[in-house]
C-alpha atoms as a PDB file:
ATOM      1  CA  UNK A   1      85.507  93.104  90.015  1.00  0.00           C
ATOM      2  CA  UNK A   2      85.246  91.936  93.448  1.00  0.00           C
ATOM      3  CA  UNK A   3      89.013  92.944  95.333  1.00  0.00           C
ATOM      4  CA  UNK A   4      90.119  90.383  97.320  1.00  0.00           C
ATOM      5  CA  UNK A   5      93.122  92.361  98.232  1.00  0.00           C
ATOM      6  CA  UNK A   6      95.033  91.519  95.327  1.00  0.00           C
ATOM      7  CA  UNK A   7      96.139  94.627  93.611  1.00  0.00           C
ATOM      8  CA  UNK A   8      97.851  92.875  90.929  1.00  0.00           C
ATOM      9  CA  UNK A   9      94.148  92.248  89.543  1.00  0.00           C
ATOM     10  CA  UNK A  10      93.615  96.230  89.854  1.00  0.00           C
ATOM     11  CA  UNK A  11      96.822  96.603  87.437  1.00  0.00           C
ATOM     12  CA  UNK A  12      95.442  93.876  85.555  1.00  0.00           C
ATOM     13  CA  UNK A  13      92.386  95.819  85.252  1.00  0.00           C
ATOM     14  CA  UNK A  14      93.905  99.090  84.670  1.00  0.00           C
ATOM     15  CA  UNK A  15      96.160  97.547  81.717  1.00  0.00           C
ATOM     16  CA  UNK A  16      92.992  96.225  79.772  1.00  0.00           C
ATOM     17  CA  UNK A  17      91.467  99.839  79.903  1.00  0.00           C
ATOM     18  CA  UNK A  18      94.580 101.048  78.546  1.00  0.00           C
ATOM     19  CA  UNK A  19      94.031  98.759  76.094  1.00  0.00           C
ATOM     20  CA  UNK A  20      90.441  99.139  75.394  1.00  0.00           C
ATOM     21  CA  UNK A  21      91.298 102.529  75.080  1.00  0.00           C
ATOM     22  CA  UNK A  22      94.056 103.091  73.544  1.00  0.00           C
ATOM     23  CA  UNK A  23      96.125 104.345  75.930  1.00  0.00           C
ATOM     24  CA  UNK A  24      99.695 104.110  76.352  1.00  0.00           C
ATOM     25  CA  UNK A  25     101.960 104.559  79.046  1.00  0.00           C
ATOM     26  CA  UNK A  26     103.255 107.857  77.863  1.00  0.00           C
ATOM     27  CA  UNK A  27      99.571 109.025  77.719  1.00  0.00           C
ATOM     28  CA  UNK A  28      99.591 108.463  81.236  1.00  0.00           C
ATOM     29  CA  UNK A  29     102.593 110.498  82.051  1.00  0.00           C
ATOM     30  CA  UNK A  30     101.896 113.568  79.991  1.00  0.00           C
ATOM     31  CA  UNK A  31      98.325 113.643  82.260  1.00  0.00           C
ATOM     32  CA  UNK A  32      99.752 112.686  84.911  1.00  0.00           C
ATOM     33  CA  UNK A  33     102.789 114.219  85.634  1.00  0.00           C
ATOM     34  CA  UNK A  34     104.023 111.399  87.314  1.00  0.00           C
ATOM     35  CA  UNK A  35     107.358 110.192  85.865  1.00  0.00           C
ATOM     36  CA  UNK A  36     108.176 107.505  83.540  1.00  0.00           C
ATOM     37  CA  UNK A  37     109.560 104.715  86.131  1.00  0.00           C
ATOM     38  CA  UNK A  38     106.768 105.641  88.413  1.00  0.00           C
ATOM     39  CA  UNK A  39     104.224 104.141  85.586  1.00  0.00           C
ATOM     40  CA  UNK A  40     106.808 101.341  84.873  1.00  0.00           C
ATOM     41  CA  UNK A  41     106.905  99.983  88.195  1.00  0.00           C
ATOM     42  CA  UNK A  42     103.066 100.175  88.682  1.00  0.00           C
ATOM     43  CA  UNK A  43     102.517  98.751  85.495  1.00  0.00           C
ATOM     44  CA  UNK A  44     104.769  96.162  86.192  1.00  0.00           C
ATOM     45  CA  UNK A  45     103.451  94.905  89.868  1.00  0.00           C
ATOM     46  CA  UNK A  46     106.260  96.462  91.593  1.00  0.00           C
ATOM     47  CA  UNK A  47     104.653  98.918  93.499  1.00  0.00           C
ATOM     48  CA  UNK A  48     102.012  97.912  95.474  1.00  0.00           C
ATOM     49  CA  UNK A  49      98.874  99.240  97.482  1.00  0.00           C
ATOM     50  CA  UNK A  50      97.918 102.369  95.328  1.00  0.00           C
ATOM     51  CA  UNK A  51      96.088 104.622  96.722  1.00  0.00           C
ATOM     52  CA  UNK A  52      92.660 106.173  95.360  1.00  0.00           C
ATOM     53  CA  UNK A  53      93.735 108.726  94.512  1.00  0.00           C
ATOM     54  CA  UNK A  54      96.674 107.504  92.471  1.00  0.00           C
ATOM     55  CA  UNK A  55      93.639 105.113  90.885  1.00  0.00           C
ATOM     56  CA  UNK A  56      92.077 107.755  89.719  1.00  0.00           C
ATOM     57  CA  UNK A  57      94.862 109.593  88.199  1.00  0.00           C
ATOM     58  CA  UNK A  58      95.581 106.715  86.438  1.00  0.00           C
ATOM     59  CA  UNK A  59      91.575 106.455  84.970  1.00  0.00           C
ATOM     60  CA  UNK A  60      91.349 110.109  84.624  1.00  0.00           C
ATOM     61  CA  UNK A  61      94.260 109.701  82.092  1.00  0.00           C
ATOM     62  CA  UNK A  62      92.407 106.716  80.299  1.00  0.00           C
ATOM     63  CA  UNK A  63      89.321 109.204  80.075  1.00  0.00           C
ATOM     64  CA  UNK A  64      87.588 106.964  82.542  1.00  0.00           C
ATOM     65  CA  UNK A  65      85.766 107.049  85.726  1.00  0.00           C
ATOM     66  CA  UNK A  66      87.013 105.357  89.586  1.00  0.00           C
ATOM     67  CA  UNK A  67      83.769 103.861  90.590  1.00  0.00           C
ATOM     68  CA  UNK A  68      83.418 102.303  94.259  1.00  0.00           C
ATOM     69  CA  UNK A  69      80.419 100.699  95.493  1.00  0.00           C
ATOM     70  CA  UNK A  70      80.259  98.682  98.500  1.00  0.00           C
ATOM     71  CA  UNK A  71      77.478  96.214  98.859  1.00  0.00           C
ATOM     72  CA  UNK A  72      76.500  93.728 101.815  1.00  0.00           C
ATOM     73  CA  UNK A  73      77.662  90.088 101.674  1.00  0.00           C
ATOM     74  CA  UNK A  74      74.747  87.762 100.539  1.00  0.00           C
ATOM     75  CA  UNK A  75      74.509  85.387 103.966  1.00  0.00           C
ATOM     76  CA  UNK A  76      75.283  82.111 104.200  1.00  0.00           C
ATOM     77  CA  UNK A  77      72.633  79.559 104.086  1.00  0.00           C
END
């Protein structure tokens, strides 16, 4: 996924995995340790600009990795 600065594609994203693997929003809390309304809202686009290391809380608790790769723009023609 390219980010575009949308984060509500990053929950998007984060809500398929969940999906994909199974994982359900008390999953995340018990690994976590964050609390219940703290998920909600995240999961629900009402918190925005998570940081990393919330991210990878989040995929650690799907059983999933944070990967981050920057690459140069292809130039213009």
């Amino acid at each position: 996924m390219k980010y575009d600065g949308n984060t509500d594609k990053v929950i998007d994203l984060i809500k398929h995995v969940m999906i994909d693997t199974r994982t359900q929003q008390k999953d995340i809390v018990e690994k976590t340790g964050l609390n219940k309304g703290t998920i909600s809202n995240f999961l629900n686009y009402k918190s925005n600009n998570p940081t990393l290391d919330t991210l990878k809380m989040y995929c650690d608790a799907m059983g999933c990795d944070l990967l981050i790769e920057i690459v140069p723009r292809e130039k213009e023609s």
